[in-house]
N, C-alpha and C. Protein backbone atom coordinates (compact mmCIF):
# COMPACT_ATOMS: atom_id res chain seq x y z
N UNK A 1 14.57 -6.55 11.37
CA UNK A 1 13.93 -5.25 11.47
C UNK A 1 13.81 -4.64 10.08
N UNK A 2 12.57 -4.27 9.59
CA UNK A 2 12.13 -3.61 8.49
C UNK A 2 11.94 -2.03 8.59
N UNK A 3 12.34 -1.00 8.11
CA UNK A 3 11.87 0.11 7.61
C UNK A 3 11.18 0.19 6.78
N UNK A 4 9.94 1.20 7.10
CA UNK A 4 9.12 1.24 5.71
C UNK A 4 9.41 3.24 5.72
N UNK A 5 9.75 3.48 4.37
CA UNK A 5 8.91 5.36 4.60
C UNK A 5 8.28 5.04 3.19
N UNK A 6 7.30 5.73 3.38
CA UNK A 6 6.05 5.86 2.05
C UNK A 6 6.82 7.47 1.27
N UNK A 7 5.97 7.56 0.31
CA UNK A 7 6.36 8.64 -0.63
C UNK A 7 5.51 8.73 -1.83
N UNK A 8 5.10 9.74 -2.59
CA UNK A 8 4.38 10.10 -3.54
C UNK A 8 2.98 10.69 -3.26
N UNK A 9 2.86 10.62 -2.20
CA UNK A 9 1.47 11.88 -1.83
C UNK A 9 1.21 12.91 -2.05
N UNK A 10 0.11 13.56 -2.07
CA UNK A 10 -0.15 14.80 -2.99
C UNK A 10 -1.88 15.07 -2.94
N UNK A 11 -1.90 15.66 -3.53
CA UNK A 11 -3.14 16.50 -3.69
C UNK A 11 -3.29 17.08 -5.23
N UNK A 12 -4.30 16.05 -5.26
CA UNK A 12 -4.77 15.75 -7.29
C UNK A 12 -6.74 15.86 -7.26
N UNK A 13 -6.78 15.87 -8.99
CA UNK A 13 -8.05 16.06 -9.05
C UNK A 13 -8.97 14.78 -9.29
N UNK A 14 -10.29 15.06 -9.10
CA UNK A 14 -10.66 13.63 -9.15
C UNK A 14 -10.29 13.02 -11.07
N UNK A 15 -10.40 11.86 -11.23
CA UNK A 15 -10.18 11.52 -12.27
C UNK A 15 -8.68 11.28 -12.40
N UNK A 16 -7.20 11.81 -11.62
CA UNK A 16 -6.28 11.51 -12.18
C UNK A 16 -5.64 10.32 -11.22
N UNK A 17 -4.02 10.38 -11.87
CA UNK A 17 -3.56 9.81 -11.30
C UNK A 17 -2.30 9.75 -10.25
N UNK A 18 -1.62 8.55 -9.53
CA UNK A 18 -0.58 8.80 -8.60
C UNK A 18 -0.05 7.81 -8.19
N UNK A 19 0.96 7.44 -7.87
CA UNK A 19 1.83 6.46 -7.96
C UNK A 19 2.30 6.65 -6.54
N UNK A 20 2.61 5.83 -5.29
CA UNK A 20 2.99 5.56 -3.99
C UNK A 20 3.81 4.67 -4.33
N UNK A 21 5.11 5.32 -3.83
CA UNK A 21 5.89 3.94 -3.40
C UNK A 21 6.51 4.13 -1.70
N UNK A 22 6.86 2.74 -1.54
CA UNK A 22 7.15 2.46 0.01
C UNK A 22 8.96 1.81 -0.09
N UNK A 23 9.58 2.84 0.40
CA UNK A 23 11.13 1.95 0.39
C UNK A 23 11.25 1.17 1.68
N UNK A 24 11.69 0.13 1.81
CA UNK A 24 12.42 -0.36 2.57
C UNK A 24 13.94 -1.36 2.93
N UNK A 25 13.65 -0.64 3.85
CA UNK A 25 15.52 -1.17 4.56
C UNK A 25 15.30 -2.64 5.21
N UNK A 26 16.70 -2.84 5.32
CA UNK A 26 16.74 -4.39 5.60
C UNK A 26 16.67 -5.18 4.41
N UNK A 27 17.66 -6.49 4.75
CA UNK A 27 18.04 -7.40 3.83
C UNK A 27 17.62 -8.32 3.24
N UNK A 28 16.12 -8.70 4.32
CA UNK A 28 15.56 -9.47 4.15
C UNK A 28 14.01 -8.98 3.37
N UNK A 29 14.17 -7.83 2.63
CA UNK A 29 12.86 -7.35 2.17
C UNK A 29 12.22 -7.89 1.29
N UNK A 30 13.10 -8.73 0.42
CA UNK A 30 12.50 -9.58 -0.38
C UNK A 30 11.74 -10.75 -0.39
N UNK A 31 11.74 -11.44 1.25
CA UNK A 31 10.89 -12.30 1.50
C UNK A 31 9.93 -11.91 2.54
N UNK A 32 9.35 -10.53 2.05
CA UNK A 32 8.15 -9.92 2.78
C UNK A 32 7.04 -9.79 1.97
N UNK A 33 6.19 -10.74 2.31
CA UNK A 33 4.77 -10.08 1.91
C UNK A 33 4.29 -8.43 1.99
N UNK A 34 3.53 -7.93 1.32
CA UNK A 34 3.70 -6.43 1.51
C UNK A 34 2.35 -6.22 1.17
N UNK A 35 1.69 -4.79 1.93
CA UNK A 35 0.61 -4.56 1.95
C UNK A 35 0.63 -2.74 1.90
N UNK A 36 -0.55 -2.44 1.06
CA UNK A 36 -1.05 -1.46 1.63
C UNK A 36 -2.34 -1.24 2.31
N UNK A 37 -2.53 -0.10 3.15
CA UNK A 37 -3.83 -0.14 3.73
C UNK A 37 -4.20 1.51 3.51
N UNK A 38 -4.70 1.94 3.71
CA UNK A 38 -5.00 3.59 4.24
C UNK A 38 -6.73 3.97 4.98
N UNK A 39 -6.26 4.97 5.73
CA UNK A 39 -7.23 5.35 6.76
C UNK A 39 -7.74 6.56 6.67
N UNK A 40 -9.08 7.13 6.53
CA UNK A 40 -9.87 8.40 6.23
C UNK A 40 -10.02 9.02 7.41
N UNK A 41 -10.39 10.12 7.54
CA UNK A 41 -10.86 11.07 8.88
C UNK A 41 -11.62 10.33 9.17
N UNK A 42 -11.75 10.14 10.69
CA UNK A 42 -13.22 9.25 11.16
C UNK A 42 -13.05 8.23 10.95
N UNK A 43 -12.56 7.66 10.11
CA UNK A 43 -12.67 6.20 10.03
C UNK A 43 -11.38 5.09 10.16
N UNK A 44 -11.73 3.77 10.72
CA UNK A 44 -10.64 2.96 10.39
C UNK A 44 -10.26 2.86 9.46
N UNK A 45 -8.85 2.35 9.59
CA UNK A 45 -8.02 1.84 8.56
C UNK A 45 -8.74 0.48 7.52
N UNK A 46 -8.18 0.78 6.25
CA UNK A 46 -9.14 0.01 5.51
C UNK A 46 -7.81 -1.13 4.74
N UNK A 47 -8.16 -2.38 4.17
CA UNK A 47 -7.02 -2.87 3.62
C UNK A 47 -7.17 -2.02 1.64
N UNK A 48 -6.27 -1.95 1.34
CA UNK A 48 -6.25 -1.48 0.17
C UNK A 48 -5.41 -2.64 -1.01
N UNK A 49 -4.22 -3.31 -0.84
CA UNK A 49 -3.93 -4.20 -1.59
C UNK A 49 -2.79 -4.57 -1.36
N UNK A 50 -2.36 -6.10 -0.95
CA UNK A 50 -1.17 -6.66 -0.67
C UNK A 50 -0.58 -7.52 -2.11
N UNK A 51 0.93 -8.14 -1.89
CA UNK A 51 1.34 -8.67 -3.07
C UNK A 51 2.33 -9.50 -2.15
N UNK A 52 2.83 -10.80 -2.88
CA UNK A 52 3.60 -11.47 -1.81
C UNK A 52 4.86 -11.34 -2.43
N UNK A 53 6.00 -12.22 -1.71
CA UNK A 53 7.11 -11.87 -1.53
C UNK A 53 7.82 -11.46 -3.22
N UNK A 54 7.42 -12.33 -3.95
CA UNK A 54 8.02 -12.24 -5.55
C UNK A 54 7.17 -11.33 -6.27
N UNK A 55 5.95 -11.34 -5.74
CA UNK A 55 5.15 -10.16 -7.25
C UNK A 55 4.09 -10.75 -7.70
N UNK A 56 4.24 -12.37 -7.50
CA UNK A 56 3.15 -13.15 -8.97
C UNK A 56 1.83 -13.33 -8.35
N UNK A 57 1.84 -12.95 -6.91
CA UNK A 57 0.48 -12.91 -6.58
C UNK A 57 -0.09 -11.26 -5.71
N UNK A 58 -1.55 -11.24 -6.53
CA UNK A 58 -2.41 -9.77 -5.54
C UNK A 58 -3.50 -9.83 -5.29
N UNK A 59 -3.65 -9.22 -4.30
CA UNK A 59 -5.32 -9.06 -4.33
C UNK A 59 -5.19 -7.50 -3.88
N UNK A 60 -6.72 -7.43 -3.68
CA UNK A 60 -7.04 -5.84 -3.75
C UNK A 60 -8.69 -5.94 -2.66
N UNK A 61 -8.37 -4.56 -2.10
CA UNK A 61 -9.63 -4.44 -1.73
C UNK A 61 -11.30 -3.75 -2.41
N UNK A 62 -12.00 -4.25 -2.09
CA UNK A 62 -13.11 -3.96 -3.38
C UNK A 62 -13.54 -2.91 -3.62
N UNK A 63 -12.80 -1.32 -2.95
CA UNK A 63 -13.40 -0.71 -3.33
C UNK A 63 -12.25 0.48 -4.33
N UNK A 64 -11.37 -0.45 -4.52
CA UNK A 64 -10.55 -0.07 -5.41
C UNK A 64 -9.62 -1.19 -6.65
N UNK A 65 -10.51 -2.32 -6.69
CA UNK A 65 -10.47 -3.56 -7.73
C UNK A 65 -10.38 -2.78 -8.89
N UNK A 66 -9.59 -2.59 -9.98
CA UNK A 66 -9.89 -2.77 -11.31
C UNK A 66 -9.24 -0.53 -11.33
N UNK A 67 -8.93 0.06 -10.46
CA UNK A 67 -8.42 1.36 -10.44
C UNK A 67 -6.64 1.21 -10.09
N UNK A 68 -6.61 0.27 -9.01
CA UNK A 68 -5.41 0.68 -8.45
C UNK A 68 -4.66 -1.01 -8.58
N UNK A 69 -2.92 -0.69 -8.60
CA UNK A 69 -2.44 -1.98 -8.98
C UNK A 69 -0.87 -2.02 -7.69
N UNK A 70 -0.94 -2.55 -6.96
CA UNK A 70 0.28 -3.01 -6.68
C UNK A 70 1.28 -3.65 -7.13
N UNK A 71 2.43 -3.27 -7.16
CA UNK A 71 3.76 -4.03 -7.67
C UNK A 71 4.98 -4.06 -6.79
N UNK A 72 6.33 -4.62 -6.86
CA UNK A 72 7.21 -4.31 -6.29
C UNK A 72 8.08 -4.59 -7.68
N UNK A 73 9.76 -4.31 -6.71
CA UNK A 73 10.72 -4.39 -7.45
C UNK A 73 11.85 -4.56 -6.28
N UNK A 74 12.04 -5.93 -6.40
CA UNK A 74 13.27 -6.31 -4.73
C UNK A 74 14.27 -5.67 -5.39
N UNK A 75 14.62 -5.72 -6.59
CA UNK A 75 15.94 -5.30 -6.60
C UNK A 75 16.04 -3.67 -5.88
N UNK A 76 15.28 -2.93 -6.03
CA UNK A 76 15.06 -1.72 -5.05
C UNK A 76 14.45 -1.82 -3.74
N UNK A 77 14.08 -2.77 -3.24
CA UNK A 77 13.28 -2.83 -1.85
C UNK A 77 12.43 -1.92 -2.03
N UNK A 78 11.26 -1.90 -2.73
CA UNK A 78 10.13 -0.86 -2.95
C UNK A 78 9.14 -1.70 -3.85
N UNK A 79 8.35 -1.09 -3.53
CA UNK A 79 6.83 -1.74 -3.58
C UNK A 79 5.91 -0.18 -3.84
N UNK A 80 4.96 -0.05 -4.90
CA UNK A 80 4.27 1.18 -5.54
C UNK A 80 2.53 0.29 -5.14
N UNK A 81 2.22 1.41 -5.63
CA UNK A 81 0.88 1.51 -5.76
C UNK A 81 -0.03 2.35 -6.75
N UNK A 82 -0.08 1.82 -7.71
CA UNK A 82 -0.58 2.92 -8.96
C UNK A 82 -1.70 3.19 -8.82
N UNK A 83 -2.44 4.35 -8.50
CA UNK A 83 -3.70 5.02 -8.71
C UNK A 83 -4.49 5.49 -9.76
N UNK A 84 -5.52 4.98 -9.97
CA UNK A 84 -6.22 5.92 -11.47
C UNK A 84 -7.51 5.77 -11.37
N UNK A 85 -8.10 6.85 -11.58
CA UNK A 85 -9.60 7.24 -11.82
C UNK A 85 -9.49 7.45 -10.27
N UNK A 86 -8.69 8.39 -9.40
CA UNK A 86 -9.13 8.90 -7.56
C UNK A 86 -10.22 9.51 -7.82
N UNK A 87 -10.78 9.33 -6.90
CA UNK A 87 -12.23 9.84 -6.69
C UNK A 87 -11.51 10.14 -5.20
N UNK A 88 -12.63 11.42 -4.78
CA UNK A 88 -12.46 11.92 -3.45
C UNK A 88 -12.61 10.88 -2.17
N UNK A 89 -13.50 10.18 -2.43
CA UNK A 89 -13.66 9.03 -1.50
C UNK A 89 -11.85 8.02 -1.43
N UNK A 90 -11.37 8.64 -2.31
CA UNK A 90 -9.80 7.68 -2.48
C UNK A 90 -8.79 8.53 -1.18
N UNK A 91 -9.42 9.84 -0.64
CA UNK A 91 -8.86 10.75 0.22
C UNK A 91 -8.33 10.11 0.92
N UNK A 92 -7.15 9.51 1.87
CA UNK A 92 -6.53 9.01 2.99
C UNK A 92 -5.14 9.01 3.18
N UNK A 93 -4.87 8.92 4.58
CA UNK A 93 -3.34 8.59 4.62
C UNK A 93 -3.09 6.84 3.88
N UNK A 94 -2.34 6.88 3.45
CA UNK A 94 -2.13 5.49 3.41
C UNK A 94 -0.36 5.17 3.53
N UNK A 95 -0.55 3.72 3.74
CA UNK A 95 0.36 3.24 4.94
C UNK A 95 0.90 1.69 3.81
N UNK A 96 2.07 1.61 3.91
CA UNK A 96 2.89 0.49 3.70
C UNK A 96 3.12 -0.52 4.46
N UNK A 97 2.98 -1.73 4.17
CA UNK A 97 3.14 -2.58 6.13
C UNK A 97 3.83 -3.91 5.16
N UNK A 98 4.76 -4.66 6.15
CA UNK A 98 5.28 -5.81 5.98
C UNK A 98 4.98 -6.83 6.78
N UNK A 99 4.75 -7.52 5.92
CA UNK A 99 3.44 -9.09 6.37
C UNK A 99 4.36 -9.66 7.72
N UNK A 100 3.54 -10.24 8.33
CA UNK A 100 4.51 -11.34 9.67
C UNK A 100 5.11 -12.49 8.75
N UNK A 101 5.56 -13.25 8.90
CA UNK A 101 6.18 -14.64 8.67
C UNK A 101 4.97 -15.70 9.03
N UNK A 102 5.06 -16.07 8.14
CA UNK A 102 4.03 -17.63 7.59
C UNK A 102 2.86 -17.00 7.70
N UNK A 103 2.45 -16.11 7.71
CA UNK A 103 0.73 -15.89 7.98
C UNK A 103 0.01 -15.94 6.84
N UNK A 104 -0.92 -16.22 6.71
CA UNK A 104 -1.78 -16.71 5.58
C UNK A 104 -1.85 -15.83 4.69
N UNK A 105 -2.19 -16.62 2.89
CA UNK A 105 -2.69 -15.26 2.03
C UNK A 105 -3.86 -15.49 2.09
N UNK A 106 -4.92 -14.50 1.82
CA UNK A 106 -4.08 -12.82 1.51
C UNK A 106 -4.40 -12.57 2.67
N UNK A 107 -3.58 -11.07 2.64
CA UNK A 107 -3.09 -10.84 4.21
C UNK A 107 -3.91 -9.22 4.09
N UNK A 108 -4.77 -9.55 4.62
CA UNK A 108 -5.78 -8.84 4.65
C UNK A 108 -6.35 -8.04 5.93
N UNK A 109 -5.48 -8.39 6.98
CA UNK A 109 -6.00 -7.58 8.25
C UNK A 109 -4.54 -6.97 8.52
N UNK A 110 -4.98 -5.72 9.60
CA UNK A 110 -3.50 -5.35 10.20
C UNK A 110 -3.44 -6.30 11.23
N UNK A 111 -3.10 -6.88 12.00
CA UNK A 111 -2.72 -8.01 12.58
C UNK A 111 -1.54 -9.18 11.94
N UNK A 112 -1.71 -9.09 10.73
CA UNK A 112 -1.16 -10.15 9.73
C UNK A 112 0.50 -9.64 10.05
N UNK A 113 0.10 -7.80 10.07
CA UNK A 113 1.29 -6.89 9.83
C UNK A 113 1.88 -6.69 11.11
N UNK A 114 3.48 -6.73 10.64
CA UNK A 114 4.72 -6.61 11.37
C UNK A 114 5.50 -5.41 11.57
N UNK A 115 5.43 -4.54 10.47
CA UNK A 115 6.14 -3.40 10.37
C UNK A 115 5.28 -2.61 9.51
N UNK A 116 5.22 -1.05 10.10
CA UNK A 116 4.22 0.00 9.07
C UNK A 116 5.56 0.90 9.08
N UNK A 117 4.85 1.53 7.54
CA UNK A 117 5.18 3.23 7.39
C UNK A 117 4.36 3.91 8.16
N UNK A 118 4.97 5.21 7.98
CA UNK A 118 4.64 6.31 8.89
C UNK A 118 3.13 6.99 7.83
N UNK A 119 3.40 6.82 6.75
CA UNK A 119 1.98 7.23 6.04
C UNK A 119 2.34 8.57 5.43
N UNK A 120 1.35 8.66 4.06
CA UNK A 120 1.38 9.68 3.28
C UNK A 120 0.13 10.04 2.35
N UNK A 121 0.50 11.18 3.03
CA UNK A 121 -1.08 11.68 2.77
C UNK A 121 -1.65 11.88 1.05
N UNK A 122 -2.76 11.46 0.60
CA UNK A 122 -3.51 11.38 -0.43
C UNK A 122 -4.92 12.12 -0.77
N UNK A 123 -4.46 13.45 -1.00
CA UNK A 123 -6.14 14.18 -0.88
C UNK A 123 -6.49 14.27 -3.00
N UNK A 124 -7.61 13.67 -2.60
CA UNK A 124 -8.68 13.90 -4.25
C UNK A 124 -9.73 15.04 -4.15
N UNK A 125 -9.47 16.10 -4.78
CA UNK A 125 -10.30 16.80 -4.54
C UNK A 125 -10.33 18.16 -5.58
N UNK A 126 -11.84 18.56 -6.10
CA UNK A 126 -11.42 19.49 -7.25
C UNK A 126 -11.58 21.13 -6.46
């Protein structure tokens, strides 16, 4: 059993930046693939960017390639998400999730996912 709680949400202007991290509990956090996703008013949940169990691999979703960077750090059971250049369209809850066991990279759908955070909210807006 994994805990996720998210943290670092806020309400910033377009152009800056913000940093999400996701703690989690349990012993085994270090051999979790890890993902973020986040979801807008109206709309589904979107994938935003996973990293696997050690760090040395990421991908990202394309509409935040080359702005935003995932990392972790097992020795803390936490996993960030660095933001830069939010644009209002970056507006969403977003959500921390821990990959299933053996499922393919990259883990790119919620389905893949085993355990979510509860989510934290991200408004861009001047």
């Amino acid at each position: 059993q994994v805990q996720l709680v998210e943290s670092g949400g806020g309400l910033v202007q377009p152009g800056d930046s913000l940093r999400l991290s996701c703690a989690a509990s349990g012993h085994t956090f270090s051999s979790y693939g890890m993902g973020w996703f986040r979801q807008a008013p109206g709309k589904e949940r979107e994938f935003v960017a996973v990293i696997n169990w050690s760090g040395s691999s990421t991908d990202y979703g394309d509409s935040v390639k080359g702005r935003f960077t995932i990392s972790r750090d097992n020795a803390k059971n936490t996993i960030y998400l660095q933001m830069n250049s939010l644009a209002p369209v970056d507006t969403a809850i977003y959500y921390c999730a821990a990959a299933r066991e053996l499922t393919t990279w990259p883990m790119k759908r919620e389905i893949q996912y085993k355990y979510w955070g509860q989510g934290t909210q991200v408004t861009v807006s001047s």
